[in-house]
PDB file of N, CA and C in Angstrom:
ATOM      1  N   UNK A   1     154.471  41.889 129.516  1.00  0.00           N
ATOM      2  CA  UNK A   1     154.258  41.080 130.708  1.00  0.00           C
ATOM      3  C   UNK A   1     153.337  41.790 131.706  1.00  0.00           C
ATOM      4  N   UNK A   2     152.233  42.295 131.553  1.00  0.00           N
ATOM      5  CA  UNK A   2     151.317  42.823 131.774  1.00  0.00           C
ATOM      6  C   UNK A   2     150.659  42.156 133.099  1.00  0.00           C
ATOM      7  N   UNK A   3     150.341  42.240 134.618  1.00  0.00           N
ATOM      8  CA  UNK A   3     149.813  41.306 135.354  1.00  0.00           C
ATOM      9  C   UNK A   3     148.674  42.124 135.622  1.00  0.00           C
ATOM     10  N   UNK A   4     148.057  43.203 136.024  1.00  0.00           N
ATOM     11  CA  UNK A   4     146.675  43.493 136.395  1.00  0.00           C
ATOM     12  C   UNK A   4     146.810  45.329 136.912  1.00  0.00           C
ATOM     13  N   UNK A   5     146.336  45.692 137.346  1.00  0.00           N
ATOM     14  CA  UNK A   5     146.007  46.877 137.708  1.00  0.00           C
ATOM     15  C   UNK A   5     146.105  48.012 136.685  1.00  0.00           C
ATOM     16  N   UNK A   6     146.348  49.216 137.234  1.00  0.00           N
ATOM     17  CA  UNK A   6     145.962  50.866 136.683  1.00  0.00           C
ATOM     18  C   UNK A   6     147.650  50.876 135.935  1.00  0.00           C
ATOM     19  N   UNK A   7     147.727  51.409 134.961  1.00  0.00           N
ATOM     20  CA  UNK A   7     148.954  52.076 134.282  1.00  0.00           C
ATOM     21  C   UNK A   7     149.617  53.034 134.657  1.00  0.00           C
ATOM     22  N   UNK A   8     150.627  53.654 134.656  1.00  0.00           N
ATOM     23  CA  UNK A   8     151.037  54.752 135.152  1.00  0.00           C
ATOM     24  C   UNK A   8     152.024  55.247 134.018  1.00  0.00           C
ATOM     25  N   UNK A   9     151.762  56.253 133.384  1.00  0.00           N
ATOM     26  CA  UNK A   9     152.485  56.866 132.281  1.00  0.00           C
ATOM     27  C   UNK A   9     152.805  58.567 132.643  1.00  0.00           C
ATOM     28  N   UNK A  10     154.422  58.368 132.499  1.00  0.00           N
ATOM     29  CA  UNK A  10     154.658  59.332 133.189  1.00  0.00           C
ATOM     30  C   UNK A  10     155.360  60.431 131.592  1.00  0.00           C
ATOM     31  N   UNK A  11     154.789  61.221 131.595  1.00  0.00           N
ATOM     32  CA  UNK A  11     155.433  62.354 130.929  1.00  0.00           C
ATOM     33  C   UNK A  11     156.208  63.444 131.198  1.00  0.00           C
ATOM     34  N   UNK A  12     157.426  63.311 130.362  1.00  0.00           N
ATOM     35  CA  UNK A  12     158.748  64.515 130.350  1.00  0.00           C
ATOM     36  C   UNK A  12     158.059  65.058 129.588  1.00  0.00           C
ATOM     37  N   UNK A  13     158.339  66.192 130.229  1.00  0.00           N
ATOM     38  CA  UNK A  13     157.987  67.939 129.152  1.00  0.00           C
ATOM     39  C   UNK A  13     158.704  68.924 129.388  1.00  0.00           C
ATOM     40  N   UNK A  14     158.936  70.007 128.404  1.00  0.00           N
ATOM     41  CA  UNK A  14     159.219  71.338 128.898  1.00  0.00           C
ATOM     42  C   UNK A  14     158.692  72.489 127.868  1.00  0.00           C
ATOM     43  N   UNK A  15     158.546  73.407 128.439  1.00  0.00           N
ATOM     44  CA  UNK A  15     158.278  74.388 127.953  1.00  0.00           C
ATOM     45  C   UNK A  15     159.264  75.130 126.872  1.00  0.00           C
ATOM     46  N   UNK A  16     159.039  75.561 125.740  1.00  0.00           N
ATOM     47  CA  UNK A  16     159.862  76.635 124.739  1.00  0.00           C
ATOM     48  C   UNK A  16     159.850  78.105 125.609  1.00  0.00           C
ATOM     49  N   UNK A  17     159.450  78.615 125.863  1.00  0.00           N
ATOM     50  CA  UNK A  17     159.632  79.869 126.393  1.00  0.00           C
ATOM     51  C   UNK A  17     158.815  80.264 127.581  1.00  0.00           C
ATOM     52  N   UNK A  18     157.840  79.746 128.214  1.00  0.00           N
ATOM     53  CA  UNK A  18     157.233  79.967 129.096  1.00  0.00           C
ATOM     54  C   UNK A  18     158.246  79.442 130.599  1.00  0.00           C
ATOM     55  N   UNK A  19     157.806  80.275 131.743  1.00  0.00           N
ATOM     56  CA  UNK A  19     158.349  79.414 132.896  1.00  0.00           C
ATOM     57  C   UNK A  19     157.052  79.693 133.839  1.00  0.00           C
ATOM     58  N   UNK A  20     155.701  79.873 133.610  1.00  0.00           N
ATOM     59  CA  UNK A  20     154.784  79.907 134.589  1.00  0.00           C
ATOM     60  C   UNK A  20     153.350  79.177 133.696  1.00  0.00           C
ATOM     61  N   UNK A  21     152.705  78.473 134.490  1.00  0.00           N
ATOM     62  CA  UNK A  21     151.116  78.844 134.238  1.00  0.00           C
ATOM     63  C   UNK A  21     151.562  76.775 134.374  1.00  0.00           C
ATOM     64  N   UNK A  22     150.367  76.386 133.791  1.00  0.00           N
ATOM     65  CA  UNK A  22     149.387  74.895 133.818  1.00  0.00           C
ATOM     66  C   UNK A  22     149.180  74.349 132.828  1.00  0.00           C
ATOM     67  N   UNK A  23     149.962  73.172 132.260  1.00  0.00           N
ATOM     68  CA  UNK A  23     150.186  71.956 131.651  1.00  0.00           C
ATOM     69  C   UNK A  23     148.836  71.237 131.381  1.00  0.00           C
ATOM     70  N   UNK A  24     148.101  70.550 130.425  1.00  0.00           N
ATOM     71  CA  UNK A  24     146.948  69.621 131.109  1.00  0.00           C
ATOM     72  C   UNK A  24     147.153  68.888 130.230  1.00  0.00           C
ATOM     73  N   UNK A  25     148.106  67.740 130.193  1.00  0.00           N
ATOM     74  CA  UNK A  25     148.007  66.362 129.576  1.00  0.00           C
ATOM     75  C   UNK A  25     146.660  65.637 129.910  1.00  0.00           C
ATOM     76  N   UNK A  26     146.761  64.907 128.179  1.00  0.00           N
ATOM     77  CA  UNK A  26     145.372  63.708 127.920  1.00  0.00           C
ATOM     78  C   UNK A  26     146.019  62.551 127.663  1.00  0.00           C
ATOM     79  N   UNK A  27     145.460  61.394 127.974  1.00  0.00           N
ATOM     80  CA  UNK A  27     145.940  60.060 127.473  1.00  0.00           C
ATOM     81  C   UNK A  27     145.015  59.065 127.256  1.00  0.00           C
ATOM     82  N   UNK A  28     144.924  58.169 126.567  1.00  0.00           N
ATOM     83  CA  UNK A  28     144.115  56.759 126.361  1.00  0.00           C
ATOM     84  C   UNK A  28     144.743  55.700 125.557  1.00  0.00           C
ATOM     85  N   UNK A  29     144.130  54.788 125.759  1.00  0.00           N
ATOM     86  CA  UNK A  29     144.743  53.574 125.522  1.00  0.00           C
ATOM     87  C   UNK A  29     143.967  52.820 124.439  1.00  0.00           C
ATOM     88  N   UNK A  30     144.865  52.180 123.810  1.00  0.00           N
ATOM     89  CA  UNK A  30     143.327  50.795 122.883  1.00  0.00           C
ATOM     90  C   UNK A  30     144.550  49.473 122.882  1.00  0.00           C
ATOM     91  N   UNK A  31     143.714  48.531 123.115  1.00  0.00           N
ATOM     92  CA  UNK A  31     144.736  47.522 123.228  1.00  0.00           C
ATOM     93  C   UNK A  31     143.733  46.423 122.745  1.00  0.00           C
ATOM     94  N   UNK A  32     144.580  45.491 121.571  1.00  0.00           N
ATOM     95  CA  UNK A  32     144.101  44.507 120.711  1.00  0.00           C
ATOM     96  C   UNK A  32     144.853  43.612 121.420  1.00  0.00           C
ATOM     97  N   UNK A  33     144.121  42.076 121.025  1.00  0.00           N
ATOM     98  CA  UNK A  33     144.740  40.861 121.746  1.00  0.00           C
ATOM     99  C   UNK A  33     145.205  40.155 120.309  1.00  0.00           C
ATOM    100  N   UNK A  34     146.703  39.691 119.721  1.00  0.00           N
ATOM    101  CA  UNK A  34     146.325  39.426 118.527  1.00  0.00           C
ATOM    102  C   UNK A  34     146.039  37.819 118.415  1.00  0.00           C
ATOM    103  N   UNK A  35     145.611  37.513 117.288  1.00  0.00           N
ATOM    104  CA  UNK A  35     144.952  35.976 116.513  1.00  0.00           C
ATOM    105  C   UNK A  35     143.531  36.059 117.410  1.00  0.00           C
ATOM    106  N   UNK A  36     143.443  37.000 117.879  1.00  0.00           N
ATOM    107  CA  UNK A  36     142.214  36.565 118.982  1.00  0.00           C
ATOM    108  C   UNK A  36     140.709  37.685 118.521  1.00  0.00           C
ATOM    109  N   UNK A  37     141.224  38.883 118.950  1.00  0.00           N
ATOM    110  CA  UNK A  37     140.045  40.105 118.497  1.00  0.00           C
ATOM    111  C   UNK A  37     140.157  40.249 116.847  1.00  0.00           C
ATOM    112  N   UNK A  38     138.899  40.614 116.476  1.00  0.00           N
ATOM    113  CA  UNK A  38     138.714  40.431 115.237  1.00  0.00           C
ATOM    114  C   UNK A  38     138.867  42.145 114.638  1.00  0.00           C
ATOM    115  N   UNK A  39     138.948  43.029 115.303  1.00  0.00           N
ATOM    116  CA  UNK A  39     139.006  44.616 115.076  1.00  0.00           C
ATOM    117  C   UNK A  39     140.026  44.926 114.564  1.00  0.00           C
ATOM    118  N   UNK A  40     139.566  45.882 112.993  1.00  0.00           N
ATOM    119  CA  UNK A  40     140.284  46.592 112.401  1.00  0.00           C
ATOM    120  C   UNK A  40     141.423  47.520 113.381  1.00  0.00           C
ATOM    121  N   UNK A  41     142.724  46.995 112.881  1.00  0.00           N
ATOM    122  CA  UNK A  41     143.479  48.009 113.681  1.00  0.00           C
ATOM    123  C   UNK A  41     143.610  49.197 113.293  1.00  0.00           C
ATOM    124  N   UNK A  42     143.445  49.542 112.079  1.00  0.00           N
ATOM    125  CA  UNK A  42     143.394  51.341 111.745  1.00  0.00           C
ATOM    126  C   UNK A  42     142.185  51.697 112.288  1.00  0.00           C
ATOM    127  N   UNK A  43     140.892  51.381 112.845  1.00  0.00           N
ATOM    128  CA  UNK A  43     139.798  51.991 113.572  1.00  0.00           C
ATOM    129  C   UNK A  43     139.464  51.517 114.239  1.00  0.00           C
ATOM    130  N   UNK A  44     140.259  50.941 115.425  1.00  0.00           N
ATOM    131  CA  UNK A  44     140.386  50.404 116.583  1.00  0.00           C
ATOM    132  C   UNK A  44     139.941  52.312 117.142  1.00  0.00           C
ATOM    133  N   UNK A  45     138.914  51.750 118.505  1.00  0.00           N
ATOM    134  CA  UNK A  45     139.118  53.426 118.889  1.00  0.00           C
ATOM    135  C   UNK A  45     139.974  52.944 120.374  1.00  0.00           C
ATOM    136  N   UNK A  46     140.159  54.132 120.365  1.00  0.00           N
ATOM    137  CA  UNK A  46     140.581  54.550 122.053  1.00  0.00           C
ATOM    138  C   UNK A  46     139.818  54.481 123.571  1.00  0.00           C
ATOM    139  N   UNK A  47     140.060  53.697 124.656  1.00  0.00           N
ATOM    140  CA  UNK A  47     139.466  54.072 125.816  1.00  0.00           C
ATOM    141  C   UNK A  47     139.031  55.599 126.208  1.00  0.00           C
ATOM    142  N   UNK A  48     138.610  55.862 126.940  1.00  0.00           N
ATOM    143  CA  UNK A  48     138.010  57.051 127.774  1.00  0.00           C
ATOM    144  C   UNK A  48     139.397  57.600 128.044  1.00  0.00           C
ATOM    145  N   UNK A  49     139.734  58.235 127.579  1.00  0.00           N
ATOM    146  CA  UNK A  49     140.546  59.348 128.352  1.00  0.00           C
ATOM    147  C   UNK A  49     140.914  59.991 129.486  1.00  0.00           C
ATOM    148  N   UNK A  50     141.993  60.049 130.230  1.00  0.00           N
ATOM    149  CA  UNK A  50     142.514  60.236 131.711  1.00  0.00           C
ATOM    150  C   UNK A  50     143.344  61.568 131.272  1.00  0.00           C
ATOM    151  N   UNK A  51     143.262  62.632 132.119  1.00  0.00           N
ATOM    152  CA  UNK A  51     144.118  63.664 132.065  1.00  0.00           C
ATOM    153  C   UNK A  51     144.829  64.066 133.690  1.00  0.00           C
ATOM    154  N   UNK A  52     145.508  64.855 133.441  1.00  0.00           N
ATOM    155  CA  UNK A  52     145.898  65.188 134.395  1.00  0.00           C
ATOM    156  C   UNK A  52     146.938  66.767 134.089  1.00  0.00           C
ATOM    157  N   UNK A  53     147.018  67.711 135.076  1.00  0.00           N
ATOM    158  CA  UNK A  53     147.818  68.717 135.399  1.00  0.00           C
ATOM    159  C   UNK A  53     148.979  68.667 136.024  1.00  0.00           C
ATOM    160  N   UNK A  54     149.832  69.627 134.904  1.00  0.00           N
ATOM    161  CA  UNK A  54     151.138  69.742 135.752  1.00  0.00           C
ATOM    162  C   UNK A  54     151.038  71.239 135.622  1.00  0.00           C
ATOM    163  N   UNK A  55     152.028  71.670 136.879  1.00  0.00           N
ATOM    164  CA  UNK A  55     152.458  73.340 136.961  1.00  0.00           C
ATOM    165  C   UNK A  55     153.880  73.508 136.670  1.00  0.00           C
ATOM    166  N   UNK A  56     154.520  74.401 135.569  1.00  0.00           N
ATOM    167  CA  UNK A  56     155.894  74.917 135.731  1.00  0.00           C
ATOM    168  C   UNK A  56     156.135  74.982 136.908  1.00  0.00           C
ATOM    169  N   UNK A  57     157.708  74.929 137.453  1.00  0.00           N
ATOM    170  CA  UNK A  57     158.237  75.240 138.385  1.00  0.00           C
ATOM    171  C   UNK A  57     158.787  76.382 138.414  1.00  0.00           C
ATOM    172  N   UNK A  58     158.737  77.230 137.316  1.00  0.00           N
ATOM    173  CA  UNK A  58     159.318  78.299 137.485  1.00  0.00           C
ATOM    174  C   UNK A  58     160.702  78.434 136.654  1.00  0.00           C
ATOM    175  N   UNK A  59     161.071  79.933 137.053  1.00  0.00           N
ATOM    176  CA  UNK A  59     162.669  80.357 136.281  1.00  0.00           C
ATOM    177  C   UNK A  59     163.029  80.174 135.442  1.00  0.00           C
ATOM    178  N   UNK A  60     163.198  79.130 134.848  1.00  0.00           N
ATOM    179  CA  UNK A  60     163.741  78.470 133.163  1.00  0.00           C
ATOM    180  C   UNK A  60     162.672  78.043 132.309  1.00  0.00           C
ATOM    181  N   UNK A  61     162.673  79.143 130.877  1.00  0.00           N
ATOM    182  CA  UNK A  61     161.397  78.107 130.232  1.00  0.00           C
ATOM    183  C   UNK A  61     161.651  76.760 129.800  1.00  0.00           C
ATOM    184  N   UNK A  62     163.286  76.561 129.160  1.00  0.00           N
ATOM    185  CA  UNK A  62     163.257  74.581 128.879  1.00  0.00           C
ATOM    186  C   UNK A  62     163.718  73.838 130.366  1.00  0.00           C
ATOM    187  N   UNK A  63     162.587  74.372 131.364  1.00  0.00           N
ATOM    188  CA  UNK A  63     163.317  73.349 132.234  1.00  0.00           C
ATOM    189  C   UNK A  63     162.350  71.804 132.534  1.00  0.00           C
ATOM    190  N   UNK A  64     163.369  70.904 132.602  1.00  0.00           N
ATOM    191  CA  UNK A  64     162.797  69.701 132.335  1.00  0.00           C
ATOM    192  C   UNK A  64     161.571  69.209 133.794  1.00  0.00           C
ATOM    193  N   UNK A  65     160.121  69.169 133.020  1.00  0.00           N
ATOM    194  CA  UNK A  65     159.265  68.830 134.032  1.00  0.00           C
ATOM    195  C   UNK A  65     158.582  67.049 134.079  1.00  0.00           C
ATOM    196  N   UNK A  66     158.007  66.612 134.850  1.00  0.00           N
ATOM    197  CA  UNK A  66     157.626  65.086 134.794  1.00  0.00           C
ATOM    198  C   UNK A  66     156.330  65.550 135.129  1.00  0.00           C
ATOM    199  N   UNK A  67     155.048  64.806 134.693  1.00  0.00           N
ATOM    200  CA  UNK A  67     153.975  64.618 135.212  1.00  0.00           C
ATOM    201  C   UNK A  67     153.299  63.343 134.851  1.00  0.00           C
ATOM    202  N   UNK A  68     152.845  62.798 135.859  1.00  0.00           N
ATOM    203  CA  UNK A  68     152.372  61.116 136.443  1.00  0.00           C
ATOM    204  C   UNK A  68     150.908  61.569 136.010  1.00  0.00           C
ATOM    205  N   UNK A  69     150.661  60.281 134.967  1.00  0.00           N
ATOM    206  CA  UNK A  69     149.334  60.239 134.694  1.00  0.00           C
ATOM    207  C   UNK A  69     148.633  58.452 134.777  1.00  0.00           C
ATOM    208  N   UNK A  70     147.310  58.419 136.075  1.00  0.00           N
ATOM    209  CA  UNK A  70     147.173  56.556 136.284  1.00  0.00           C
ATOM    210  C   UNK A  70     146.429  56.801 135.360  1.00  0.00           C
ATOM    211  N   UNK A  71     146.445  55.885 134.368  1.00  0.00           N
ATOM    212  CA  UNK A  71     145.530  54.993 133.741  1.00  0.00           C
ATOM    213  C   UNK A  71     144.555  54.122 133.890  1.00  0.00           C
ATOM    214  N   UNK A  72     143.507  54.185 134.131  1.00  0.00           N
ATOM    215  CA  UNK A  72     142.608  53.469 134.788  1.00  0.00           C
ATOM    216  C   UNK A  72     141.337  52.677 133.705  1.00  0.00           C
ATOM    217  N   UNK A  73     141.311  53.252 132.433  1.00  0.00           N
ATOM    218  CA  UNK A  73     140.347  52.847 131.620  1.00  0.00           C
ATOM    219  C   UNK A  73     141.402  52.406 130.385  1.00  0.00           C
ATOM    220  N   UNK A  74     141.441  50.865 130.646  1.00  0.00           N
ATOM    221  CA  UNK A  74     142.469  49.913 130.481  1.00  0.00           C
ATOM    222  C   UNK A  74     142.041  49.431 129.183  1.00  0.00           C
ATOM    223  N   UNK A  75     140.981  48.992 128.442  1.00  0.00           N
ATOM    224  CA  UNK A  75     140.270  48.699 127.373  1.00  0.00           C
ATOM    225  C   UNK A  75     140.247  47.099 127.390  1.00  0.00           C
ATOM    226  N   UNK A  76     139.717  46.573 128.443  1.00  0.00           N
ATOM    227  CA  UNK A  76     140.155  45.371 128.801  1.00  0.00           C
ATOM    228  C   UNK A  76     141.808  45.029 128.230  1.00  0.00           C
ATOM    229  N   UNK A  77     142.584  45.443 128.843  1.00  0.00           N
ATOM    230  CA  UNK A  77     144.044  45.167 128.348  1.00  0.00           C
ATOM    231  C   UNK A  77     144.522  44.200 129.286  1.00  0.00           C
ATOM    232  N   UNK A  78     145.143  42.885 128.473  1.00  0.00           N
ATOM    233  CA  UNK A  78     145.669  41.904 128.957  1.00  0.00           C
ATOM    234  C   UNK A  78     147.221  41.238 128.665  1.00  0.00           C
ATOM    235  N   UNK A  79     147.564  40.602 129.705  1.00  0.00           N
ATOM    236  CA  UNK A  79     149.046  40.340 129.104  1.00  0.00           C
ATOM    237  C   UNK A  79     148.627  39.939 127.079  1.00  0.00           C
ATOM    238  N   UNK A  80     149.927  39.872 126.989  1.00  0.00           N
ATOM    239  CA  UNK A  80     150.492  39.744 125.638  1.00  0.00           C
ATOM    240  C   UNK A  80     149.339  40.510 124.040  1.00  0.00           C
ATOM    241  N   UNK A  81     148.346  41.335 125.011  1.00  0.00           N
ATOM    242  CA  UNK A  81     147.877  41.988 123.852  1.00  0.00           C
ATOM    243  C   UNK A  81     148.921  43.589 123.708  1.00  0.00           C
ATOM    244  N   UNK A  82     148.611  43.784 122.183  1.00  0.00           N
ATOM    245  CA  UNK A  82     149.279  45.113 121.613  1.00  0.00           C
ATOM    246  C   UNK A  82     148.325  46.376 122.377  1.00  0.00           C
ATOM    247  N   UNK A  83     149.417  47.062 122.811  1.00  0.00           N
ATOM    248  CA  UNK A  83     148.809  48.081 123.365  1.00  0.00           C
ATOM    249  C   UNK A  83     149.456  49.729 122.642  1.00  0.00           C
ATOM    250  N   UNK A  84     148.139  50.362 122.212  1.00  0.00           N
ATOM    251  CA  UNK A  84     148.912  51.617 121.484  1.00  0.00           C
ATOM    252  C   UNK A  84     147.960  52.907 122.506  1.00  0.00           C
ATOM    253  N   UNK A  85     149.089  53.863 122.841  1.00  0.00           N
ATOM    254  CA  UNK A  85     148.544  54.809 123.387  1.00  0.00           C
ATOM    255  C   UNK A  85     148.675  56.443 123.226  1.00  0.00           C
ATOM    256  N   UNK A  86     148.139  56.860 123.254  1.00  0.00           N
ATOM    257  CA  UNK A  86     147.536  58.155 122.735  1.00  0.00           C
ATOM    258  C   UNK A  86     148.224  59.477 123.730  1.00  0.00           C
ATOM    259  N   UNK A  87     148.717  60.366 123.731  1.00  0.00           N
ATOM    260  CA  UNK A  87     149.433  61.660 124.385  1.00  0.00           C
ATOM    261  C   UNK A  87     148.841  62.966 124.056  1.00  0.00           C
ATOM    262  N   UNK A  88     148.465  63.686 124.421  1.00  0.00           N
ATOM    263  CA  UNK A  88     148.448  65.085 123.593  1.00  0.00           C
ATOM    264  C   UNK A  88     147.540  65.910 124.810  1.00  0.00           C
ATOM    265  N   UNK A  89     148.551  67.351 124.549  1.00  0.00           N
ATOM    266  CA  UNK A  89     148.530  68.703 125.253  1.00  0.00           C
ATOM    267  C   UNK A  89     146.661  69.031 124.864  1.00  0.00           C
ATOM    268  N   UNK A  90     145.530  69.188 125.557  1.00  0.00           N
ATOM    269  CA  UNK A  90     144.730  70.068 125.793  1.00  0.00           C
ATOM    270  C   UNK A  90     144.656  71.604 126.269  1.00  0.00           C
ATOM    271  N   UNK A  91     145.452  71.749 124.992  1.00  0.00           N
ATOM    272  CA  UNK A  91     145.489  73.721 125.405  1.00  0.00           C
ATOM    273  C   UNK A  91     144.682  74.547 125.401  1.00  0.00           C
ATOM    274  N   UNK A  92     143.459  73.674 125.132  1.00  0.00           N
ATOM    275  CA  UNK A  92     141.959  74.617 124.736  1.00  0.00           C
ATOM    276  C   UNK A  92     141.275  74.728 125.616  1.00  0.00           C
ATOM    277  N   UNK A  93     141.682  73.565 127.287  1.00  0.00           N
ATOM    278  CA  UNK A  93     141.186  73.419 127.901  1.00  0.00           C
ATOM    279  C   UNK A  93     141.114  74.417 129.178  1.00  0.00           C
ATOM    280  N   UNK A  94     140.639  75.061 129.962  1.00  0.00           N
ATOM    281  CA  UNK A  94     140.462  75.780 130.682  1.00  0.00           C
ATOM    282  C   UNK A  94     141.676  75.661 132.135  1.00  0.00           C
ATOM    283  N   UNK A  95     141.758  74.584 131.991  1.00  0.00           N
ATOM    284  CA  UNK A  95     143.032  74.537 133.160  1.00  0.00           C
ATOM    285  C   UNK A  95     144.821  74.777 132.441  1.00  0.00           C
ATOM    286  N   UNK A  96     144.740  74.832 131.501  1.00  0.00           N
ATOM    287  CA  UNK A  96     145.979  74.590 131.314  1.00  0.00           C
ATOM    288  C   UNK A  96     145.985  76.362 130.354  1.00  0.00           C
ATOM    289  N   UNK A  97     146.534  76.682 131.545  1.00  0.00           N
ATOM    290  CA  UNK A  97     147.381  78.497 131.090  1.00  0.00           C
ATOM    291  C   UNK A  97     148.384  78.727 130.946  1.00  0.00           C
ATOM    292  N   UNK A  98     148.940  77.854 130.231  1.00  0.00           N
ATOM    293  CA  UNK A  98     150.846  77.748 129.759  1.00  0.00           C
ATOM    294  C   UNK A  98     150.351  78.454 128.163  1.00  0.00           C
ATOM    295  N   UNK A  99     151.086  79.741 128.195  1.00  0.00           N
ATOM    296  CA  UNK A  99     151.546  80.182 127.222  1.00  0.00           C
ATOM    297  C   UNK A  99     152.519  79.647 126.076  1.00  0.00           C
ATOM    298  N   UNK A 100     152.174  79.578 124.695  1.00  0.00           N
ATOM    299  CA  UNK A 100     153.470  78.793 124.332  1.00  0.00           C
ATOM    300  C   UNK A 100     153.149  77.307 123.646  1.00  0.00           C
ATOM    301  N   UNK A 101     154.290  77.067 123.130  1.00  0.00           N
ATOM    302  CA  UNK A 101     154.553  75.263 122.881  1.00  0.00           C
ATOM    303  C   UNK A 101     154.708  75.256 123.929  1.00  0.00           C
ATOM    304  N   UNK A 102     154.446  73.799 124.328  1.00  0.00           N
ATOM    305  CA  UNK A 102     155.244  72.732 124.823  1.00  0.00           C
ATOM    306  C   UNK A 102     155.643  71.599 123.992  1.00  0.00           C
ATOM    307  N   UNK A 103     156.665  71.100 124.879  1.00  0.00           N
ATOM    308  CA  UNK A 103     157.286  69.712 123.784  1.00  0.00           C
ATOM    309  C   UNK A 103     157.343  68.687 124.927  1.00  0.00           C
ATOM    310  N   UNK A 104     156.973  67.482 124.428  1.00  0.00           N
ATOM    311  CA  UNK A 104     157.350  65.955 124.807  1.00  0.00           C
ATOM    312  C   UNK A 104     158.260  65.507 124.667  1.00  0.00           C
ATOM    313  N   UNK A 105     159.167  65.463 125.984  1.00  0.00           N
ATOM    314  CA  UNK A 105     160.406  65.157 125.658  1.00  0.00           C
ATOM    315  C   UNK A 105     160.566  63.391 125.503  1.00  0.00           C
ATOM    316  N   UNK A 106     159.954  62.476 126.503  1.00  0.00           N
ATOM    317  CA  UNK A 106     159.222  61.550 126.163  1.00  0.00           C
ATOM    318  C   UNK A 106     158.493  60.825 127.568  1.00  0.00           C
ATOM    319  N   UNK A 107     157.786  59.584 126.995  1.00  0.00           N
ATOM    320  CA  UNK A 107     156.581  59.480 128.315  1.00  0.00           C
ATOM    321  C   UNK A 107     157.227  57.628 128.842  1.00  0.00           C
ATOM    322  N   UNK A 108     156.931  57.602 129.923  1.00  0.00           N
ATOM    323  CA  UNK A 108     157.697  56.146 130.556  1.00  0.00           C
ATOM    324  C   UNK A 108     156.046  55.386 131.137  1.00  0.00           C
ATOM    325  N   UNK A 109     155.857  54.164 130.285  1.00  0.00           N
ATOM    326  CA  UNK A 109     154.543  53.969 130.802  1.00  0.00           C
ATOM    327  C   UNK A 109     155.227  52.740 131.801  1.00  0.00           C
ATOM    328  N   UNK A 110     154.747  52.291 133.319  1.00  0.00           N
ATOM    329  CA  UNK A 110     154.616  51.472 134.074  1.00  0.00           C
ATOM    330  C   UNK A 110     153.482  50.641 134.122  1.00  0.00           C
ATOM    331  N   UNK A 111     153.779  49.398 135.245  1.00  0.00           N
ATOM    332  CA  UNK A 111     152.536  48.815 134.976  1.00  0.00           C
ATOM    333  C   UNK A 111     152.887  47.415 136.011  1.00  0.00           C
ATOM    334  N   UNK A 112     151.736  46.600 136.896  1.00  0.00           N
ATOM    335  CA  UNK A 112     152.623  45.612 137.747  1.00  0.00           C
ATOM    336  C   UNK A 112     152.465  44.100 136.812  1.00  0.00           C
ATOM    337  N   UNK A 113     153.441  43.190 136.947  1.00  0.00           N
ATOM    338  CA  UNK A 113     153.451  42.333 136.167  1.00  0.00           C
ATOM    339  C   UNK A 113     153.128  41.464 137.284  1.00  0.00           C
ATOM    340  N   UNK A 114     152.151  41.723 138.282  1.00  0.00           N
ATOM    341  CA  UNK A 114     151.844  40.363 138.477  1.00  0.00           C
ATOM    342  C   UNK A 114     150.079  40.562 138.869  1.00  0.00           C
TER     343      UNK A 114
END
């Protein structure tokens, strides 16, 4: 029930053994309309990608963290189309100095239905 604007997908995480340094979640979206778009769904690609940073809080490495990521490159996504979306840690990336796994504990996507 999809009504218009930016997404908001929020990710639980925690760390295996670390309790310091910088998180840098990626996300994107691809969203098919079905009987309607004619695109292979196994190579359907993905929108542009939105990331965002989180920081440990400290003291405990499994301690449970949230980080809010808007979605803004929507793939023309409309009510009642299938929407599949994409998660994953950029540890290669220069902002994110978390030593370690991390794990997804899991992600809550929002969205306004009108």
């Amino acid at each position: 029930s999809y009504g218009s604007g930016n997404l908001t997908l929020t990710v639980l995480w925690y760390a295996d053994t670390a309790s310091s340094g910088v998180v840098r979640w990626d996300t994107a979206i691809a969203a098919i309309t079905p009987d309607t778009d004619s695109q292979d769904i196994e190579t359907k690609a993905f929108a542009t990608t939105q990331a965002a940073d989180d920081t440990h809080l400290g003291t405990t490495g499994q301690r449970l963290h949230q980080c809010p990521i808007t979605i803004s490159n929507l793939d023309s996504l409309a009510t009642g189309d299938a929407c599949f979306i994409r998660i994953s840690r950029l540890g290669n990336h220069a902002n994110d100095t978390m030593a370690g796994d991390v794990f997804l504990e899991r992600a809550i996507l929002t969205y306004s239905d009108t």
